[in-house]
C-alpha atoms as a PDB file:
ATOM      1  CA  UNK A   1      -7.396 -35.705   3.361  1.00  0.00           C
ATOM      2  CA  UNK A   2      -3.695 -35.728   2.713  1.00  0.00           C
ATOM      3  CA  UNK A   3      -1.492 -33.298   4.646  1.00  0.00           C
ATOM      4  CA  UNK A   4       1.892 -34.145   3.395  1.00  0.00           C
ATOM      5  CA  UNK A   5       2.816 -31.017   4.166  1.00  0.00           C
ATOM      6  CA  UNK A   6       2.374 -30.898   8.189  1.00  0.00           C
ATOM      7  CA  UNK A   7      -0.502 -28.662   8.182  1.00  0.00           C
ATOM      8  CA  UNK A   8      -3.866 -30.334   9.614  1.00  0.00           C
ATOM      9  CA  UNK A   9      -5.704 -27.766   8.566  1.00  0.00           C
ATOM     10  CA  UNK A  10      -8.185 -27.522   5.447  1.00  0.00           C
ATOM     11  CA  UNK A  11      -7.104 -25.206   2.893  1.00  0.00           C
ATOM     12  CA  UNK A  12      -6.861 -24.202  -0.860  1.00  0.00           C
ATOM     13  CA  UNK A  13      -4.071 -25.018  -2.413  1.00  0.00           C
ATOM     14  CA  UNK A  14      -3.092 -22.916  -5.302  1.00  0.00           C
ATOM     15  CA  UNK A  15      -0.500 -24.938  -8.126  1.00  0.00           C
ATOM     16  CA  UNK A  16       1.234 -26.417  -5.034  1.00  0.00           C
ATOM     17  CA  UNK A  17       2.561 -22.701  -4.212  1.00  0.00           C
ATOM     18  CA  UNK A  18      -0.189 -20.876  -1.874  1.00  0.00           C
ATOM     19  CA  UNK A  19      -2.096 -23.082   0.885  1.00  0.00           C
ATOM     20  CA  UNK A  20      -4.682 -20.934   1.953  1.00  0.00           C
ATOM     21  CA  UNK A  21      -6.777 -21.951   5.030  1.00  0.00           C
ATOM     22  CA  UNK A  22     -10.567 -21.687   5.136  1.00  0.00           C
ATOM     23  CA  UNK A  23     -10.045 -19.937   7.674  1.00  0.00           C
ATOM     24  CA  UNK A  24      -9.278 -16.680   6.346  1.00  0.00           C
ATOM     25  CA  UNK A  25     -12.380 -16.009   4.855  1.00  0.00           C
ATOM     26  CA  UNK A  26     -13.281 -14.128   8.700  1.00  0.00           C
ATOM     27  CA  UNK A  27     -11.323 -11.303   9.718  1.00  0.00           C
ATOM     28  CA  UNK A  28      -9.917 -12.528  12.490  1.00  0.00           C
ATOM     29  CA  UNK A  29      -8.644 -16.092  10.917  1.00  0.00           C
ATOM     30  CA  UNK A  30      -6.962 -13.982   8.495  1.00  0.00           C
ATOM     31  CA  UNK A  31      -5.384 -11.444  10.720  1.00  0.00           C
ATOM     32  CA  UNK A  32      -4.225 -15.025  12.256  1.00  0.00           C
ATOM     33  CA  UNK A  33      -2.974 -16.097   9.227  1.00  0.00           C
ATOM     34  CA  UNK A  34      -0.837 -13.167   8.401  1.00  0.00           C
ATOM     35  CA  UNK A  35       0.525 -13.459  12.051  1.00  0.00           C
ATOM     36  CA  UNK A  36       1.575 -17.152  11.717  1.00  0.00           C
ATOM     37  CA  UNK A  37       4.258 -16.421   9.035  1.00  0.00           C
ATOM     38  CA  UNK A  38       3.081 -18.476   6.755  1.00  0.00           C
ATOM     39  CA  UNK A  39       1.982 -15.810   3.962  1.00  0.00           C
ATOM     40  CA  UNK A  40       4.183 -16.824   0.641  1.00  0.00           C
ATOM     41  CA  UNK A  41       6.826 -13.638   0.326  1.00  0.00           C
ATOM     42  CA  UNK A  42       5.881 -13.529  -3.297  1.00  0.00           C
ATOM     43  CA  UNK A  43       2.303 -12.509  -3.420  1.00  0.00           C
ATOM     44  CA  UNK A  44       0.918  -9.405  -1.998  1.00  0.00           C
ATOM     45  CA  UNK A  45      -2.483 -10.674  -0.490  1.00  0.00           C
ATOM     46  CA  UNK A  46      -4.841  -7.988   0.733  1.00  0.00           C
ATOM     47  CA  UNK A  47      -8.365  -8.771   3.106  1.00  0.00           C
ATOM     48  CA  UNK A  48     -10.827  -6.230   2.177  1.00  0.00           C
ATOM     49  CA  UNK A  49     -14.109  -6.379   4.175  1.00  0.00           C
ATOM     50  CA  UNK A  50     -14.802 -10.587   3.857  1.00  0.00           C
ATOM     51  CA  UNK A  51     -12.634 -11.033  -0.108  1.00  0.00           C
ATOM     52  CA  UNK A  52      -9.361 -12.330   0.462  1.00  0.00           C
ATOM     53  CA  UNK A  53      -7.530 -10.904  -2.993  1.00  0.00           C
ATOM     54  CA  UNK A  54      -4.212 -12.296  -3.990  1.00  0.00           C
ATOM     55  CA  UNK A  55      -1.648 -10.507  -6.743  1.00  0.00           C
ATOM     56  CA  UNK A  56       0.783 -13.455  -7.587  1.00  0.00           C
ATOM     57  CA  UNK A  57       2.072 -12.412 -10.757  1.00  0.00           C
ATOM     58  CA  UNK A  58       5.304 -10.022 -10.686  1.00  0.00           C
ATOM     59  CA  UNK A  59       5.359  -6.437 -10.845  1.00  0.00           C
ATOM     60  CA  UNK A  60       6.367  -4.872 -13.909  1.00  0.00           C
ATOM     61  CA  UNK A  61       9.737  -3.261 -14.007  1.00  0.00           C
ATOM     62  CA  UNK A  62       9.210  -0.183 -15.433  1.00  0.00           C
ATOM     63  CA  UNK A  63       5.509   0.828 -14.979  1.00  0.00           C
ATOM     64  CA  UNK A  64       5.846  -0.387 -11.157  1.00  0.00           C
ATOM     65  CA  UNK A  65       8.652  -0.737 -10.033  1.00  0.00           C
ATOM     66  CA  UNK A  66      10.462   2.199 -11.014  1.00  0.00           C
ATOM     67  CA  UNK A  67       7.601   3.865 -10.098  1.00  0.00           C
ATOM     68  CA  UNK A  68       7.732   2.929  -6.873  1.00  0.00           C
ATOM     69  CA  UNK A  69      11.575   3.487  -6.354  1.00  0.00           C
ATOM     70  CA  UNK A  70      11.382   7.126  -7.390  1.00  0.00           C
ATOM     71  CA  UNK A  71       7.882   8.167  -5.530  1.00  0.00           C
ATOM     72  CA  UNK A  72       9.452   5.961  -2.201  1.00  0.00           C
ATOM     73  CA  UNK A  73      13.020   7.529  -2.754  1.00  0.00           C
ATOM     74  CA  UNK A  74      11.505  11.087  -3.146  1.00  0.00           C
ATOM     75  CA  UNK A  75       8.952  10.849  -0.173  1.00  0.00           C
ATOM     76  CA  UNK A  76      11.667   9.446   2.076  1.00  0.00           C
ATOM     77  CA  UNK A  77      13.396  12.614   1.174  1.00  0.00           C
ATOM     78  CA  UNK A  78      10.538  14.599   2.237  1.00  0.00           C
ATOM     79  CA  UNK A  79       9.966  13.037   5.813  1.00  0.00           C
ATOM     80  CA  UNK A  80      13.312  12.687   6.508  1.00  0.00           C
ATOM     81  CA  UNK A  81      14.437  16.257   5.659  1.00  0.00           C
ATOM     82  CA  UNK A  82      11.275  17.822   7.739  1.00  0.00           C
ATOM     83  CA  UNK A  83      10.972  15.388  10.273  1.00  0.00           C
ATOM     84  CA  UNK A  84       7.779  14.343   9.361  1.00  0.00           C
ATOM     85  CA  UNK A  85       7.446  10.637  10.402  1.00  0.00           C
ATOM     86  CA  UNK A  86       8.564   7.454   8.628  1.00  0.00           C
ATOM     87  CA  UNK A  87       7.864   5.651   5.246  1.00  0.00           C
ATOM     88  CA  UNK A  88       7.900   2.223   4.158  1.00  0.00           C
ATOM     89  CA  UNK A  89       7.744   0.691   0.186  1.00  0.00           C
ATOM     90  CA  UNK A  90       6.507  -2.571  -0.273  1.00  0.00           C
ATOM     91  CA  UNK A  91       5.901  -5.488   2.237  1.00  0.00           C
ATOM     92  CA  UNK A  92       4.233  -2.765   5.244  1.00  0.00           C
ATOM     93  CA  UNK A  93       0.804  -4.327   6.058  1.00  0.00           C
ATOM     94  CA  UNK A  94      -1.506  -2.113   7.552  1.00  0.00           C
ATOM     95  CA  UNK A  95      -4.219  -2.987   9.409  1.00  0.00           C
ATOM     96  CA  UNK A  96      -7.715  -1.407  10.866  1.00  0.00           C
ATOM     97  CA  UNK A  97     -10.368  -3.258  12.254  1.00  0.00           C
ATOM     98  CA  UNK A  98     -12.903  -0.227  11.276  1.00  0.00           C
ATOM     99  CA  UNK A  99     -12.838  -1.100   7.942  1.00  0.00           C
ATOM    100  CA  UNK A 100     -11.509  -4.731   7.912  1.00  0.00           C
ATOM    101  CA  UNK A 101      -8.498  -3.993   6.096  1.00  0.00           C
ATOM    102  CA  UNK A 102      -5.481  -6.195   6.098  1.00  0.00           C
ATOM    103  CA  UNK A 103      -3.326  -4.932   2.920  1.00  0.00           C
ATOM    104  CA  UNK A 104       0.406  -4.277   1.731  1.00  0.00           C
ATOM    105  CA  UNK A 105       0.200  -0.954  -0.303  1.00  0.00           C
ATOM    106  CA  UNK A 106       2.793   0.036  -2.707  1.00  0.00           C
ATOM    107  CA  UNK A 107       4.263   3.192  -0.775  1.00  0.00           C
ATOM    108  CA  UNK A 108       3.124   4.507   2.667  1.00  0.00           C
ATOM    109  CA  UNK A 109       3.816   7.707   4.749  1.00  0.00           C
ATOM    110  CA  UNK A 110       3.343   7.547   8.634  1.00  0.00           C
ATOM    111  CA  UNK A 111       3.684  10.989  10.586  1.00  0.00           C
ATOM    112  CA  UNK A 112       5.125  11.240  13.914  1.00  0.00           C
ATOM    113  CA  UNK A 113       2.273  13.059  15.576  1.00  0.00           C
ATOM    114  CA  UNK A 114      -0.027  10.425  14.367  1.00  0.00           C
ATOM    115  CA  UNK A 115       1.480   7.707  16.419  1.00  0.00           C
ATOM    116  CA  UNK A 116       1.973  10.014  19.533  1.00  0.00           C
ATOM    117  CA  UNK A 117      -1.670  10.609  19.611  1.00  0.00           C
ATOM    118  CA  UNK A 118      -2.112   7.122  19.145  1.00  0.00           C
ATOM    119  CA  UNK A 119      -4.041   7.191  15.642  1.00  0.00           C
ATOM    120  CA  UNK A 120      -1.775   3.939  15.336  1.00  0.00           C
ATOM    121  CA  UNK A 121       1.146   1.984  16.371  1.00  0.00           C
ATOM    122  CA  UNK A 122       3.435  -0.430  15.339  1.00  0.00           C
ATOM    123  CA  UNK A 123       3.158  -4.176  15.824  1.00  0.00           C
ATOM    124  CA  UNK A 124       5.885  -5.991  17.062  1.00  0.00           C
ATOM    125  CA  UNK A 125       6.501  -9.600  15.641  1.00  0.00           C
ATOM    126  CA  UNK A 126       6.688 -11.401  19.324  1.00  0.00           C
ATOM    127  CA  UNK A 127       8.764 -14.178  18.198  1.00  0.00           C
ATOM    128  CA  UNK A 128      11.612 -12.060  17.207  1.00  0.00           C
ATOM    129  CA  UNK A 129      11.376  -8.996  20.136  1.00  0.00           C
ATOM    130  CA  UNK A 130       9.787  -5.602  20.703  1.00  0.00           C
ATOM    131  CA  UNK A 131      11.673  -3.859  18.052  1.00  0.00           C
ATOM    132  CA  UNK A 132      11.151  -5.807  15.286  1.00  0.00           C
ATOM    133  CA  UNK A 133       8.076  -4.486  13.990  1.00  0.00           C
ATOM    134  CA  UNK A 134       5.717  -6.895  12.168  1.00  0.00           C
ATOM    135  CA  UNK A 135       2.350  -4.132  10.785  1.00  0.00           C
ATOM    136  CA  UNK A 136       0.984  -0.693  11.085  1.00  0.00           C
ATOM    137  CA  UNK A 137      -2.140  -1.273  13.490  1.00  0.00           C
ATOM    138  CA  UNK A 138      -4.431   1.924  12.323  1.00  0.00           C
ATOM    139  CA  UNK A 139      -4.664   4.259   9.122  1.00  0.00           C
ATOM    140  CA  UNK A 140      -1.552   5.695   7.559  1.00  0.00           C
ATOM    141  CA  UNK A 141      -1.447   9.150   6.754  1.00  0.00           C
ATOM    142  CA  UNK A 142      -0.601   8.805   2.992  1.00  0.00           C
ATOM    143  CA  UNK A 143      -0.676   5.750   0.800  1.00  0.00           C
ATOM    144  CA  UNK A 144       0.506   5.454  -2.727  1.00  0.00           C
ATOM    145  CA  UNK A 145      -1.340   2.454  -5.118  1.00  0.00           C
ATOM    146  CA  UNK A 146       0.523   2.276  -8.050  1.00  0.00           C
ATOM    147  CA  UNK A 147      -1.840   0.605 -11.054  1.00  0.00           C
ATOM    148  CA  UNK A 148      -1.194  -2.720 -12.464  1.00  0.00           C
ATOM    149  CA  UNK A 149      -3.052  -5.059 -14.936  1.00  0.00           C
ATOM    150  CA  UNK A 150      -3.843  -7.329 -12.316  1.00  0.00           C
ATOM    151  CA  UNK A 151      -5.191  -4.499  -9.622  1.00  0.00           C
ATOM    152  CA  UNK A 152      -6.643  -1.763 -11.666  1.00  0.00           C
ATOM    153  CA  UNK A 153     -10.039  -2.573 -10.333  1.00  0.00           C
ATOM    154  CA  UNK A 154      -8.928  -3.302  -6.760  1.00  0.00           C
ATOM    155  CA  UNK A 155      -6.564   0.162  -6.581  1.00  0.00           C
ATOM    156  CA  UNK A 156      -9.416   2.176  -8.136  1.00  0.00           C
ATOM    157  CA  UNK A 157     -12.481   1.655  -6.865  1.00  0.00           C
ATOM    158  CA  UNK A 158     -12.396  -1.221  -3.368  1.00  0.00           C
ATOM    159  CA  UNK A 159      -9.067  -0.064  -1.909  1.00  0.00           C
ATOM    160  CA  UNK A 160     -10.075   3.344  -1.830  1.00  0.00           C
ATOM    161  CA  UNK A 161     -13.809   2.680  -0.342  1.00  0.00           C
ATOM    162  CA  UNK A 162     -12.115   0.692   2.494  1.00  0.00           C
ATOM    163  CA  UNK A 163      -9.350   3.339   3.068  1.00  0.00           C
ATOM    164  CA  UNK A 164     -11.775   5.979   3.412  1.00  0.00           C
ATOM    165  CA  UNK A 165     -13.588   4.004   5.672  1.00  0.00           C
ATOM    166  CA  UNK A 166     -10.382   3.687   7.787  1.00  0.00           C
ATOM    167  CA  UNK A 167      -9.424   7.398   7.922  1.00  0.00           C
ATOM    168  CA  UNK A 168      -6.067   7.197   5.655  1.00  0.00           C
ATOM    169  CA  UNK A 169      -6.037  10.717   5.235  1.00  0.00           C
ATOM    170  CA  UNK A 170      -5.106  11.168   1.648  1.00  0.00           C
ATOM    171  CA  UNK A 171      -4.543   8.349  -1.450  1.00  0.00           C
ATOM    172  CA  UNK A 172      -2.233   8.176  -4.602  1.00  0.00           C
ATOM    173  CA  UNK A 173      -3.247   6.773  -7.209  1.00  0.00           C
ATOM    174  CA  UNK A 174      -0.721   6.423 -10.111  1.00  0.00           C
ATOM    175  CA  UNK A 175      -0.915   4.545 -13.515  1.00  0.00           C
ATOM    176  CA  UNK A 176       2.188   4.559 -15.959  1.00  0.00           C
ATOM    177  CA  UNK A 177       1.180   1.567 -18.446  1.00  0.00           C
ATOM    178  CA  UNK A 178      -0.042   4.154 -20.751  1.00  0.00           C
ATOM    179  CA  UNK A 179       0.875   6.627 -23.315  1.00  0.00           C
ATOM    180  CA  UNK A 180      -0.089   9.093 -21.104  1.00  0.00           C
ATOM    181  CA  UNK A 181       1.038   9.314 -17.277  1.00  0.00           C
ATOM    182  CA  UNK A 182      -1.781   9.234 -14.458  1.00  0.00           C
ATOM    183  CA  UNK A 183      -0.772  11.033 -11.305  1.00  0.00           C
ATOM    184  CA  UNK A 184      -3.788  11.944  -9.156  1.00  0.00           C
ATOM    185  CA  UNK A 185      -3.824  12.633  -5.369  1.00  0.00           C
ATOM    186  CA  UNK A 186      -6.942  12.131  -3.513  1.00  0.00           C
ATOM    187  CA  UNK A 187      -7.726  14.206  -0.207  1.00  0.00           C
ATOM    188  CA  UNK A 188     -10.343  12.672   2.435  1.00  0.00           C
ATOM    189  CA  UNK A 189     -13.458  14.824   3.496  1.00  0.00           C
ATOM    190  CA  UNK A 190     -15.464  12.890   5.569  1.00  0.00           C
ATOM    191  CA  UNK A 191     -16.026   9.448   4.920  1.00  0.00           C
ATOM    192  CA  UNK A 192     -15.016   9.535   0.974  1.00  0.00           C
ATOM    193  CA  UNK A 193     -12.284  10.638  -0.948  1.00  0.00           C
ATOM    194  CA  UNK A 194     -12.572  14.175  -3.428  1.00  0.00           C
ATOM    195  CA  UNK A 195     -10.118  14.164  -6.279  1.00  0.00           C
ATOM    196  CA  UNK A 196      -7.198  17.368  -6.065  1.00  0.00           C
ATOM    197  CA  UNK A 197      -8.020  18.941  -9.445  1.00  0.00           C
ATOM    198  CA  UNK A 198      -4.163  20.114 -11.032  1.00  0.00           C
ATOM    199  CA  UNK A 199      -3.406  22.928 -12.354  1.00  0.00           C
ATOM    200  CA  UNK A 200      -2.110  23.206 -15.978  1.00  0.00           C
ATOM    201  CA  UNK A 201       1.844  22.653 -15.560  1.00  0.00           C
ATOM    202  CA  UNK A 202       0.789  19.521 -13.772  1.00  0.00           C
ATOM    203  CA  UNK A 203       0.724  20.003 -10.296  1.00  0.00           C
ATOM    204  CA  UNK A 204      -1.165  18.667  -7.681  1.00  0.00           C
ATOM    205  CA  UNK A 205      -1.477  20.117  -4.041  1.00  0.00           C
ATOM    206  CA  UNK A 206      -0.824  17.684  -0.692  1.00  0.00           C
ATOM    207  CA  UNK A 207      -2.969  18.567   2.581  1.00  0.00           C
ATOM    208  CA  UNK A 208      -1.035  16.512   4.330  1.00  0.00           C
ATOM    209  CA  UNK A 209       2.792  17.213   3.018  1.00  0.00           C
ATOM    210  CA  UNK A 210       1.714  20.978   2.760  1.00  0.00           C
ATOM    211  CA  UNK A 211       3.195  20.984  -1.161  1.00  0.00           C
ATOM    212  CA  UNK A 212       2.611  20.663  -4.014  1.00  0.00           C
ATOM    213  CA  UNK A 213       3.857  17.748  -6.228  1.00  0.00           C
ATOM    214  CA  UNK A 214       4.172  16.571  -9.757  1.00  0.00           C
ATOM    215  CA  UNK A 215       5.197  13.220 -11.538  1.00  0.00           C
ATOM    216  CA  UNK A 216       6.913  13.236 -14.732  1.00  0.00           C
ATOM    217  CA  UNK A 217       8.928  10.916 -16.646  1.00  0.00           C
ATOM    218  CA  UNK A 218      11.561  10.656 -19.487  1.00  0.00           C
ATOM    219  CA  UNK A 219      13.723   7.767 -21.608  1.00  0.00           C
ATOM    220  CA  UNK A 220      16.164   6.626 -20.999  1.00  0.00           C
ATOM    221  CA  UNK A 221      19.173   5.644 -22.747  1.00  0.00           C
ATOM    222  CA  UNK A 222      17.674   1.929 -22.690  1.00  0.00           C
ATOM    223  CA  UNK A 223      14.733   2.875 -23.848  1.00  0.00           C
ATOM    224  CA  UNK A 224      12.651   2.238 -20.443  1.00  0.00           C
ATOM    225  CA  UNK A 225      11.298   5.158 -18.320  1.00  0.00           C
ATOM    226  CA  UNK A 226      13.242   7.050 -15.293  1.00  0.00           C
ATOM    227  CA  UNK A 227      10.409   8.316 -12.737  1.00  0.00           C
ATOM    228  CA  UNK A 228      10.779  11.581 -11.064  1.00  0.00           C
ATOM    229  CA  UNK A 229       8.427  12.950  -8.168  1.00  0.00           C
ATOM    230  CA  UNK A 230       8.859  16.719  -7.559  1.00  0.00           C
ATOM    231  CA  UNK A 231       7.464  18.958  -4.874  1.00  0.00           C
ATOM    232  CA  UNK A 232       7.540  22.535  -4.631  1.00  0.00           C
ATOM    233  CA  UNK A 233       5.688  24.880  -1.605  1.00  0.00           C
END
C-alpha cells in the first residue's frame, strides 16, 4: 500500500484532503487522533458514540457565521461582565468519556465554579506547555449549535442525545436559513433535554445565565442579516 505521504498507517483518504485512520472508529483511537495534530483545520469532525461525522463544506456567512459572531460577542459580554466563567466560539473540542463525545460546537459557555468543583478541566497540549490549552475534558455548562444544511440532523436530534447524556446543562439550538428565525433554548432535567416554551414578545428564560434572552435580526444596508442576542433579568 502506498504511503507517499509518511504515514504507515491504513486510512481513508478523502479527495487527497482528509486521511482518516481506521483507527478512529474506537473512542480511544480517535481521542488519539485528535491529540496527534493531525485533524485538517478546515473540517469540524465530531465522534459521537462509535460515528465519526465530518462537516467539510464552509459555513455560510450570514446564516452561521454572523450568527455565531453576535450570540459569541453577546455571551462573552455576559460572563465577562458577571464573572461567570469563560467562553470559546469555534475550534473548542469538548470531550466526555460518559457519553463518548469528542465534538467542536459552534459557541460554548464554561462557568468558573464548574471547573473548581472539578465538573471539568482544561487540557493542556503537552508539546507546547501547561498553559496552552488543547480541549475541555467534561460537559460545558451551555452550548450553542447553530443549524446548517449539512448538520440539521446531527444538531437536532444526535448531538443533543449525547449532550444530555454528558450533563451539558442547557443547549441552543438556533436556525436562521429560513424566513422565519429559530431561537430555542433547551434546559436539562435528568437525563434528557425539555424545551423553554417563550413567551409572546419572544423571550426565552436561561437556568443557567439566570435571564432571559431573545434573538432577533434585521437588514442590512447590503442586504444580508445583522444578528443581535439580547438578555434582560
Amino acid at each position: 500500500m502506498d504511503r507517499t505521504n509518511g504515514d504507515p498507517e491504513p486510512a481513508v483518504v478523502v479527495e487527497d484532503r482528509l486521511r482518516i485512520p481506521r483507527r478512529v472508529h474506537t473512542f480511544a483511537g480517535f481521542l488519539a487522533w485528535v491529540a496527534s495534530g493531525r485533524l485538517p483545520e478546515r473540517s469540524r469532525i465530531d465522534y459521537l458514540a462509535g460515528d465519526v461525522e465530518i462537516e467539510m463544506s464552509a459555513a455560510e456567512l450570514h446564516t452561521h457565521g454572523a450568527v455565531q459572531v453576535a450570540v459569541a460577542a453577546r455571551l462573552h459580554a455576559l460572563f465577562s461582565e458577571r464573572d461567570l466563567g469563560e467562553v470559546f466560539a469555534g475550534r473548542a473540542r469538548f470531550t466526555s468519556r460518559v457519553a463518548e463525545v469528542s465534538a467542536e460546537p459552534d459557541v460554548v459557555g464554561i462557568f468558573w465554579e464548574s471547573l473548581e468543583e472539578g465538573r471539568l478541566h482544561y487540557s493542556a497540549a503537552e508539546e507546547k506547555g501547561p498553559d496552552r490549552c488543547a480541549e475541555i475534558d467534561g460537559p460545558p455548562d451551555l452550548i450553542v449549535e447553530i443549524l446548517s444544511d449539512g448538520s440539521a440532523g446531527k444538531d437536532t436530534d444526535r448531538l443533543p442525545r449525547l449532550y444530555a447524556l454528558a450533563g451539558v446543562r442547557e443547549l441552543w439550538l438556533i436556525d436562521a436559513r429560513g424566513s422565519h428565525l429559530r431561537f430555542e433554548i433547551h434546559a436539562l432535567h435528568g437525563a434528557a433535554y425539555i424545551p423553554v416554551p417563550p413567551d409572546a414578545q419572544g423571550w426565552s428564560r436561561s437556568e443557567q445565565l439566570g435571564r432571559s434572552l431573545r434573538l432577533s435580526r434585521r437588514p442590512t444596508r447590503a442586504g444580508t442579516w445583522r444578528y443581535l442576542l439580547e438578555d434582560r433579568a
